[in-house]
Protein backbone atom coordinates (compact mmCIF):
# COMPACT_ATOMS: atom_id res chain seq x y z
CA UNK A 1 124.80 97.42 141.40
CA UNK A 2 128.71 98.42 142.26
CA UNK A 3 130.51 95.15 142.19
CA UNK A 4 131.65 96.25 145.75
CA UNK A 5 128.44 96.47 146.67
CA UNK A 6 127.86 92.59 144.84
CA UNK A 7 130.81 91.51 146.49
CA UNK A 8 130.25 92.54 150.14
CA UNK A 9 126.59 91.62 149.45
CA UNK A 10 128.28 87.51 148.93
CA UNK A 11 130.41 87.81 151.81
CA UNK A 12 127.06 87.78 154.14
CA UNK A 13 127.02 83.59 153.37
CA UNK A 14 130.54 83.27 154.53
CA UNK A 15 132.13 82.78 151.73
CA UNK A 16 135.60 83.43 151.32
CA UNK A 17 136.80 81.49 148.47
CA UNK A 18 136.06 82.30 144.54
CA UNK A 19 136.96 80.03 141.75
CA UNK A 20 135.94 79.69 137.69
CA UNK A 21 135.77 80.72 134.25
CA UNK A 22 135.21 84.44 133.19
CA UNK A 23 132.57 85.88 131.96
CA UNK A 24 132.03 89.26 130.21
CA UNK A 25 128.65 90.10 132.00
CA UNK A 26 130.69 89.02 135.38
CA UNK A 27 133.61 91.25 134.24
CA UNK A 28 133.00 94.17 137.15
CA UNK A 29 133.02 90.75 140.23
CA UNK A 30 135.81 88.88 138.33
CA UNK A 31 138.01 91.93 137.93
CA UNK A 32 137.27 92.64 141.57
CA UNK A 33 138.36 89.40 142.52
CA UNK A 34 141.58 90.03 140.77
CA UNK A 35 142.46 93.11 142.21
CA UNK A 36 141.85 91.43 146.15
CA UNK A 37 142.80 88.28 145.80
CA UNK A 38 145.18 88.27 142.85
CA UNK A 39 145.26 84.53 141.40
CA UNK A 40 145.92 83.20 144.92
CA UNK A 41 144.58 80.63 147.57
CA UNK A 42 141.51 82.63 147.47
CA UNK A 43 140.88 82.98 143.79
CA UNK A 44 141.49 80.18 141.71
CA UNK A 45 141.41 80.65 137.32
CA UNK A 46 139.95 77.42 136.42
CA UNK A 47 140.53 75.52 133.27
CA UNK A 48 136.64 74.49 132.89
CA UNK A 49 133.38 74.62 135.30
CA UNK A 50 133.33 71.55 136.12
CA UNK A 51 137.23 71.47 137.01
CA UNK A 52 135.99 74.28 139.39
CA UNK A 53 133.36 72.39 141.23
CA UNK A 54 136.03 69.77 141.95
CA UNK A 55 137.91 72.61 143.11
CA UNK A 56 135.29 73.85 145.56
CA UNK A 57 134.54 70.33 146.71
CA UNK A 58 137.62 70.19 148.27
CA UNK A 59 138.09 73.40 149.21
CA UNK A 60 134.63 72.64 151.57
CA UNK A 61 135.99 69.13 152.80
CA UNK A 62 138.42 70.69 153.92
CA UNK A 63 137.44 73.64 155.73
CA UNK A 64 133.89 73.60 155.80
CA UNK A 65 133.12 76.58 154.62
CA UNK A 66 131.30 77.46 151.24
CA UNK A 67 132.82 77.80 147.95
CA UNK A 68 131.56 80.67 145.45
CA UNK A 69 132.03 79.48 141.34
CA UNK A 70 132.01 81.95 138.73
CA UNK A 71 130.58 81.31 135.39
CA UNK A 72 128.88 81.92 131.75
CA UNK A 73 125.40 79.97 131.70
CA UNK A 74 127.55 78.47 128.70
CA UNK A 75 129.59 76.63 131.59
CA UNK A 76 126.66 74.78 132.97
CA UNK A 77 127.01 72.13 130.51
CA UNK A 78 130.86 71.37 131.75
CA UNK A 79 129.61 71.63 135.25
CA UNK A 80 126.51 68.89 134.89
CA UNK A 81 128.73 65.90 135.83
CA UNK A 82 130.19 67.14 138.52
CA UNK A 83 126.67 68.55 140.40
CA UNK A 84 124.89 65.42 139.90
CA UNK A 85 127.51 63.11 140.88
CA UNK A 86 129.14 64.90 143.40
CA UNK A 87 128.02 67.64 145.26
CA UNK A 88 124.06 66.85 144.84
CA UNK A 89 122.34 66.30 148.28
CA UNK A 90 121.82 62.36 147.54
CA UNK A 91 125.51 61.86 146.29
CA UNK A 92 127.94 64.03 148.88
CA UNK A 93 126.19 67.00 149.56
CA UNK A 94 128.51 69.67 149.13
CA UNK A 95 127.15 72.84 149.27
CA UNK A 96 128.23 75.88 146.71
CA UNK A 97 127.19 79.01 145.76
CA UNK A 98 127.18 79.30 141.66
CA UNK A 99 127.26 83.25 140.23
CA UNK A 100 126.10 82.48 136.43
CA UNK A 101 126.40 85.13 133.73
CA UNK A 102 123.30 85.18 132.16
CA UNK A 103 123.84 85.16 128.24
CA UNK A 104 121.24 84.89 125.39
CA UNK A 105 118.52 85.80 127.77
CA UNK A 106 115.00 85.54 125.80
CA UNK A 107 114.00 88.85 124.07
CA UNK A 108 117.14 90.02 124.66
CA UNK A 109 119.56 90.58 121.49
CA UNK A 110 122.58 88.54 122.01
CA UNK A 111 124.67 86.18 119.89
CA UNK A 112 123.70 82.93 117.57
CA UNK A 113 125.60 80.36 119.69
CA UNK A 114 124.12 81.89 122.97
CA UNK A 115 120.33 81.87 122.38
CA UNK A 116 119.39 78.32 122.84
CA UNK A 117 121.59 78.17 126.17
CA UNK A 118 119.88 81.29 127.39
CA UNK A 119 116.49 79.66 126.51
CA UNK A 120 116.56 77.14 129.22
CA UNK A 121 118.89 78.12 131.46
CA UNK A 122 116.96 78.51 134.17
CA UNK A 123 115.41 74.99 132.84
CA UNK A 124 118.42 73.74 133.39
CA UNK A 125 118.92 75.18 137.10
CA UNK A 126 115.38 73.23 137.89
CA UNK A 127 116.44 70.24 136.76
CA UNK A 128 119.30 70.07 138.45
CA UNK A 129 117.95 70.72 141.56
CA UNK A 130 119.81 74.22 142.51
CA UNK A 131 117.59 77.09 143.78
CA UNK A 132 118.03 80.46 142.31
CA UNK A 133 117.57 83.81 142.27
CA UNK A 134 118.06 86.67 139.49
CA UNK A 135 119.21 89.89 139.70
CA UNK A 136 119.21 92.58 136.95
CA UNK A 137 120.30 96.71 136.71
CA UNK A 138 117.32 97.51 138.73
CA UNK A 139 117.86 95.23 141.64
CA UNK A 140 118.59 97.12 144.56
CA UNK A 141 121.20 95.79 147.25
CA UNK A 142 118.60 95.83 149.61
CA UNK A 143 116.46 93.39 147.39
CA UNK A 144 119.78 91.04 146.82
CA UNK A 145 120.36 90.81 150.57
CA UNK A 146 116.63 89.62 151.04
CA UNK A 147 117.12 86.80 147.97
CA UNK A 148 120.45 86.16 149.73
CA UNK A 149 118.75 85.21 152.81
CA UNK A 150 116.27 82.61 151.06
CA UNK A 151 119.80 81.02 149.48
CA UNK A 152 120.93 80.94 152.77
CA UNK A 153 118.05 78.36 153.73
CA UNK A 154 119.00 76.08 151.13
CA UNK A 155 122.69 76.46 152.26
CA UNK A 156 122.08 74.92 155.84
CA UNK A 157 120.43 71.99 153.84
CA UNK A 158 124.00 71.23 152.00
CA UNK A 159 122.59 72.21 148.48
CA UNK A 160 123.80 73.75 145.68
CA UNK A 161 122.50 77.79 145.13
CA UNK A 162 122.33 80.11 142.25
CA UNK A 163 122.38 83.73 141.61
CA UNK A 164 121.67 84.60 137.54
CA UNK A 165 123.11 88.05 136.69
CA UNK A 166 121.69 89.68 133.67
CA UNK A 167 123.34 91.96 131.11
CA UNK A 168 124.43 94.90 132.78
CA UNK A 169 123.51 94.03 136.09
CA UNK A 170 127.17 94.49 137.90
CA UNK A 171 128.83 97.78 137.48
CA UNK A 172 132.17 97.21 135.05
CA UNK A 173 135.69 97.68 136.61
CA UNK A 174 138.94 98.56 134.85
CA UNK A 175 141.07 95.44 134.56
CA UNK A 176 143.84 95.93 136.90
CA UNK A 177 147.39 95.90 135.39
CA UNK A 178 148.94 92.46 134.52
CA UNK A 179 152.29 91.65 134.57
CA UNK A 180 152.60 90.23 130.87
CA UNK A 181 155.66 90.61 128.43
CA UNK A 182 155.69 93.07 125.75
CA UNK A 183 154.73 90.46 122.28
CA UNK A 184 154.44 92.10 118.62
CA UNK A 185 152.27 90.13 117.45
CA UNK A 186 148.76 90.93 117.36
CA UNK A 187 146.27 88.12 117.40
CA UNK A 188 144.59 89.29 114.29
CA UNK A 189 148.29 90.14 112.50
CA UNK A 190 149.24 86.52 112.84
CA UNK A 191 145.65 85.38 111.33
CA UNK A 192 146.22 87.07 108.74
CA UNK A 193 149.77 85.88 108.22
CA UNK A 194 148.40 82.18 108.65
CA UNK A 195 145.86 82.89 105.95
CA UNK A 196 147.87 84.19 103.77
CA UNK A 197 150.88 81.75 104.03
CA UNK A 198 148.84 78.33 104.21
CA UNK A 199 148.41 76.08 100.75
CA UNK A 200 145.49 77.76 98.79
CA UNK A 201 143.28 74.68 99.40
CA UNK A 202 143.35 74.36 103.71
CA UNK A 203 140.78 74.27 105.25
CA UNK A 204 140.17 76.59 108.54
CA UNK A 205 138.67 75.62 111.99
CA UNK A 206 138.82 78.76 114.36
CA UNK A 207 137.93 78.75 117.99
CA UNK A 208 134.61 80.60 119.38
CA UNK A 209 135.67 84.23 120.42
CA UNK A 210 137.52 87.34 118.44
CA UNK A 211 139.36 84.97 116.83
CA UNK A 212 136.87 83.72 114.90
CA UNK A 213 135.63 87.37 114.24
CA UNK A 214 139.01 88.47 113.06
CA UNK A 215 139.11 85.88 110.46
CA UNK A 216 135.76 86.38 109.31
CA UNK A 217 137.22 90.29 108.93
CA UNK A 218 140.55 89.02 106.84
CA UNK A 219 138.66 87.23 104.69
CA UNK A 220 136.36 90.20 103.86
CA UNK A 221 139.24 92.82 103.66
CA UNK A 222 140.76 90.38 101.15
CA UNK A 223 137.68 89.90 98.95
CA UNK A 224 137.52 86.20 99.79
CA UNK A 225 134.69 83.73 100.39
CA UNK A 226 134.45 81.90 103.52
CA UNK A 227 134.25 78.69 101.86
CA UNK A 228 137.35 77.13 103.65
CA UNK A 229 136.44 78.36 107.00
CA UNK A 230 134.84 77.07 110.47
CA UNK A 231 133.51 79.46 112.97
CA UNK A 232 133.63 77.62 116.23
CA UNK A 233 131.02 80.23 117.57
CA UNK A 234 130.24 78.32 120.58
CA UNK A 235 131.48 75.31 122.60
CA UNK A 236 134.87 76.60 123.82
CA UNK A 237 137.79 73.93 123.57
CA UNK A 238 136.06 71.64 120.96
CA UNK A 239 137.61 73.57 117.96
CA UNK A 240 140.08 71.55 117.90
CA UNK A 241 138.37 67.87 118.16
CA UNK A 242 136.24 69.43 115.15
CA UNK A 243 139.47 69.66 113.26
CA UNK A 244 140.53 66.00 114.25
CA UNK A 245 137.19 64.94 112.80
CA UNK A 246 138.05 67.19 109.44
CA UNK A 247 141.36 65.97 109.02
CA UNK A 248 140.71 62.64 109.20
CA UNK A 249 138.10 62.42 106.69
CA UNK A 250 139.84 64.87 104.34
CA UNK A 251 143.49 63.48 103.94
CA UNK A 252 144.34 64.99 100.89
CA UNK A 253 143.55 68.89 102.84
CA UNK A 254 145.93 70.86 104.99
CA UNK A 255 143.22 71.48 108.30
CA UNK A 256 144.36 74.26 110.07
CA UNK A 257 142.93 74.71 113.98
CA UNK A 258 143.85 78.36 115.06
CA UNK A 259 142.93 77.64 118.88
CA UNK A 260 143.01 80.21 122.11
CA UNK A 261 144.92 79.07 124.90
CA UNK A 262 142.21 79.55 127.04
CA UNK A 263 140.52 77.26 124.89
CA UNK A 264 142.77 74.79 124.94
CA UNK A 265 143.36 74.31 128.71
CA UNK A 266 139.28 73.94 128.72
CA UNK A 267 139.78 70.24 127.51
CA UNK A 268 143.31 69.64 127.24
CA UNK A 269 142.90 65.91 127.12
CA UNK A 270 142.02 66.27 123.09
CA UNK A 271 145.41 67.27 122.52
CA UNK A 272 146.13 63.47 123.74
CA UNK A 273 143.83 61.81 121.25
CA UNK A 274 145.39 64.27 118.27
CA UNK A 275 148.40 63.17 119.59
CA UNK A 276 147.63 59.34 119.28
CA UNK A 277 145.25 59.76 115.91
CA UNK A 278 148.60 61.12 114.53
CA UNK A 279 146.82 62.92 111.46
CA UNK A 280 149.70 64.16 109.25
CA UNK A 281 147.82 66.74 107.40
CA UNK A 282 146.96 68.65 110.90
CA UNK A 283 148.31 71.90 112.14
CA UNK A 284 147.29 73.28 115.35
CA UNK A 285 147.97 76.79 115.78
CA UNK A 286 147.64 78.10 119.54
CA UNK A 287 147.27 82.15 119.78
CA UNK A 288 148.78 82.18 123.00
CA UNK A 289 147.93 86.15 124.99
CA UNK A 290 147.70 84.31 128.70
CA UNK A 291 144.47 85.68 129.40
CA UNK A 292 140.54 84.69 128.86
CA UNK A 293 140.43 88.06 126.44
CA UNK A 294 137.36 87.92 124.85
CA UNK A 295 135.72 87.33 128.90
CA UNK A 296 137.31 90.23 130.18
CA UNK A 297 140.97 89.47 130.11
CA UNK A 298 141.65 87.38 133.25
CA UNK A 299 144.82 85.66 133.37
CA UNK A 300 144.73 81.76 132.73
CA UNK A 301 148.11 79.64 133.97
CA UNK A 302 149.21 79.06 130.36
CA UNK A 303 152.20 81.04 130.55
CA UNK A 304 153.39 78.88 133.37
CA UNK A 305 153.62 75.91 130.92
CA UNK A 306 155.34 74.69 128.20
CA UNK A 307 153.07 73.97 125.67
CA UNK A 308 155.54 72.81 123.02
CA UNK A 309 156.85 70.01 125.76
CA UNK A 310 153.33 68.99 126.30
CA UNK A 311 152.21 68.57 122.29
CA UNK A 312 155.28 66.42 121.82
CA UNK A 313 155.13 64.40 125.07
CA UNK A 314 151.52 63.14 123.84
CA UNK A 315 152.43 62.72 120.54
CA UNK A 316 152.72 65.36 118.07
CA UNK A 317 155.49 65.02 115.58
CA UNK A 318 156.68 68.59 115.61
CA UNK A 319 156.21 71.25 117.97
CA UNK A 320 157.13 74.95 118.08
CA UNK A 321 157.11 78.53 119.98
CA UNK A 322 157.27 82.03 118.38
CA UNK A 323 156.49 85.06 118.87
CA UNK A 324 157.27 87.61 115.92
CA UNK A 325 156.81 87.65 112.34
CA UNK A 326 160.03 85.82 110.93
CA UNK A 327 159.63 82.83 113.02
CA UNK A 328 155.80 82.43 112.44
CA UNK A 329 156.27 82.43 108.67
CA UNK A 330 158.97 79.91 108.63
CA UNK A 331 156.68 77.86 110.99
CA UNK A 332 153.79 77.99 108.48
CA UNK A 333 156.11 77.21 105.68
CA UNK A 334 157.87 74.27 107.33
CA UNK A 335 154.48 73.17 108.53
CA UNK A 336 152.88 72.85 104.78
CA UNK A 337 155.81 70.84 103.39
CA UNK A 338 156.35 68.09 106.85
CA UNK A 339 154.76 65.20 108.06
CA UNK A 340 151.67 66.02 111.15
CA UNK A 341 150.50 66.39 113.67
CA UNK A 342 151.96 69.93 114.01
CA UNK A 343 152.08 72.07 117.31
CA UNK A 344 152.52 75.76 116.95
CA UNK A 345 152.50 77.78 119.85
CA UNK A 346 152.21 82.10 119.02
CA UNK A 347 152.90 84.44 121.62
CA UNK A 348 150.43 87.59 121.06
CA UNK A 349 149.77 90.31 122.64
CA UNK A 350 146.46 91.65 124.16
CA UNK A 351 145.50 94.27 120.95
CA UNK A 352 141.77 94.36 119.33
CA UNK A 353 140.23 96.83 117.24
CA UNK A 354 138.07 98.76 118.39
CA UNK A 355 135.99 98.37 115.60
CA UNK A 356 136.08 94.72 115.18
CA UNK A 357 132.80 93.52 113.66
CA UNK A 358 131.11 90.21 113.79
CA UNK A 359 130.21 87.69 111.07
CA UNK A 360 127.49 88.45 108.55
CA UNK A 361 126.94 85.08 107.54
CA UNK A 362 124.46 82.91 110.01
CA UNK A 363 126.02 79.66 111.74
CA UNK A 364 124.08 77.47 109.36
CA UNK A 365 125.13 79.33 106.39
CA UNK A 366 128.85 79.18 107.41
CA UNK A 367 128.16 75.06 108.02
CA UNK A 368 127.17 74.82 104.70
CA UNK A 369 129.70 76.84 102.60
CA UNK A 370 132.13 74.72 104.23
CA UNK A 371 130.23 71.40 104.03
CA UNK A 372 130.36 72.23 99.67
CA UNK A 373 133.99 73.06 99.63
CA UNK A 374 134.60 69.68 100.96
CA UNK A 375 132.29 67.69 98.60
């Protein structure tokens, strides 16, 4: 289906206002709701899910009208609270159209940390009360309009309704153009830099995404084991929490949390408790591109922020910004010798290979390597 066709298809249940997380299988809608709407009153970039069913709440008490949320089935989880306290018939009844990215569907190839979620995500939708209906490459618009119409139903009734998109169901559209400043830095370039710059013993915690397959991919090109490393595979903004829990049980270790910014808007609060746990052996390292890249490349509102401000203002002893070489590696050498928390903020630029691979090594083998180093 042509995401204008998906999108016009939508607009038959009224709604006129789009908010969420990105999603790769979601890219051809979300990039279509950049190029109309822009990141505007209309189309809101949310930090989490369940930040964007707030969102929508209001957006319906005041006007009325329904709200459309955008998300991976990995986003459900974040958006639990929120449905069953909130906008479930027997709490407020808010009604809400949800548009979930179906990933790790069964007998469908997909990746380690999305199987389990794409076991019982439609579970999950019957549990929680929310009708559904899924769509895949073969559904025609004429068949959406009809499942459209039996959402519709449910709609009147002030619930909560669900369409499930499968892989390749939407037709992919070119990102439009963003207006983002020209950085040096590669994500992957200042990976490897931090690799190759921190104290021989650190230990690694990386956050779910390419950045976790780009350091799997230094540590190969460099003959090295992966020992000392933490593939945050899944749960997006936890990285750094699983770092916290590192640090503080391995004092005499340097614990390195290369984090997204994406990422860390998802649950900025943690960067509170680092803040007051004041581990001095911790250095967070935020690859800062301003968009949800590994999704699709949506803009987030990091680069309206000062992230530096923020790390300090909740606690961390020493806080930083760069965005070339130089600066990084004097960063990463200050950061080894002085007293943490440490906040470093890198300004990257949107690059990947082309030919970026993914880890070899299962989740349970990379959990154990690590849980050996540290014995």
């Amino acid at each position: 289906m042509k995401a204008e066709e998906f999108y016009n298809s939508i607009a038959t249940l009224g709604v006129e206002f789009f908010a969420g997380v990105p999603d790769s299988q979601l890219q051809g809608f979300c990039n279509l709701l950049l190029e109309k709407f822009g990141i505007s009153e209309q189309h809101i970039v949310c930090a989490n899910e369940g930040a964007a069913v707030g969102l929508c709440a209001g957006y319906y008490l005041a006007t009325g009208k329904i709200p459309l949320i955008y998300m991976q089935n990995s986003g459900i989880g974040n958006a639990v609270n929120p449905i069953t306290s909130l906008t479930h018939q027997k709490v407020y009844a808010i009604p809400m159209v949800l548009v979930i990215g179906w990933r790790g569907e069964p007998k469908v190839k997909d990746e380690p940390q999305h199987v389990f979620q794409g076991e019982i995500t439609l579970e999950l939708l019957r549990c929680l009360e929310i009708e559904y209906i899924v769509i895949d490459k073969t559904t025609s618009v004429e068949e959406f309009l009809s499942g459209l119409e039996e959402l519709r139903n449910k709609l009147r009734f002030n619930k909560q309704v669900a369409i499930v998109v499968k892989k390749a169901s939407i037709e992919e559209l070119p990102r439009p153009k963003l207006d983002i400043e020209n950085r040096r830095l590669s994500r992957e370039q200042a990976i490897e830099i931090i690799t190759r710059l921190a104290p021989i013993e650190s230990v690694f915690i990386s956050t779910t995404g390419k950045a976790s397959r780009e350091l799997f991919e230094i540590r190969e090109k460099y003959v090295e084991t992966h020992e000392k490393d933490f593939l945050t595979v899944g749960c997006m903004g936890h990285s750094s929490m699983i770092a916290l829990g590192i640090a503080m049980q391995k004092k005499e270790k340097l614990v390195y949390c290369i984090d997204g910014d994406g990422a860390l808007l998802m649950h900025m609060g943690s960067l509170g408790v680092i803040g007051a746990c004041k581990p001095h052996n911790y250095v967070h390292i935020v690859l800062n591109n301003g968009v949800h890249e590994t999704v699709g490349g949506i803009p987030n509102v990091v680069n309206s922020m000062n992230l530096g401000e923020i790390a300090r203002a909740v606690g961390y002893r020493n806080t930083f910004s760069v965005s070339d070489e130089e600066k990084l590696k004097e960063c990463l050498s200050m950061s080894a010798t002085i007293k943490g928390p440490t906040f470093i903020e890198v300004k990257v630029n949107l690059d990947v290979r082309k030919d970026l691979g993914r880890p070899t090594t299962s989740p349970i083998q990379n959990k154990e390597l690590l849980m050996n180093y540290l014995r």
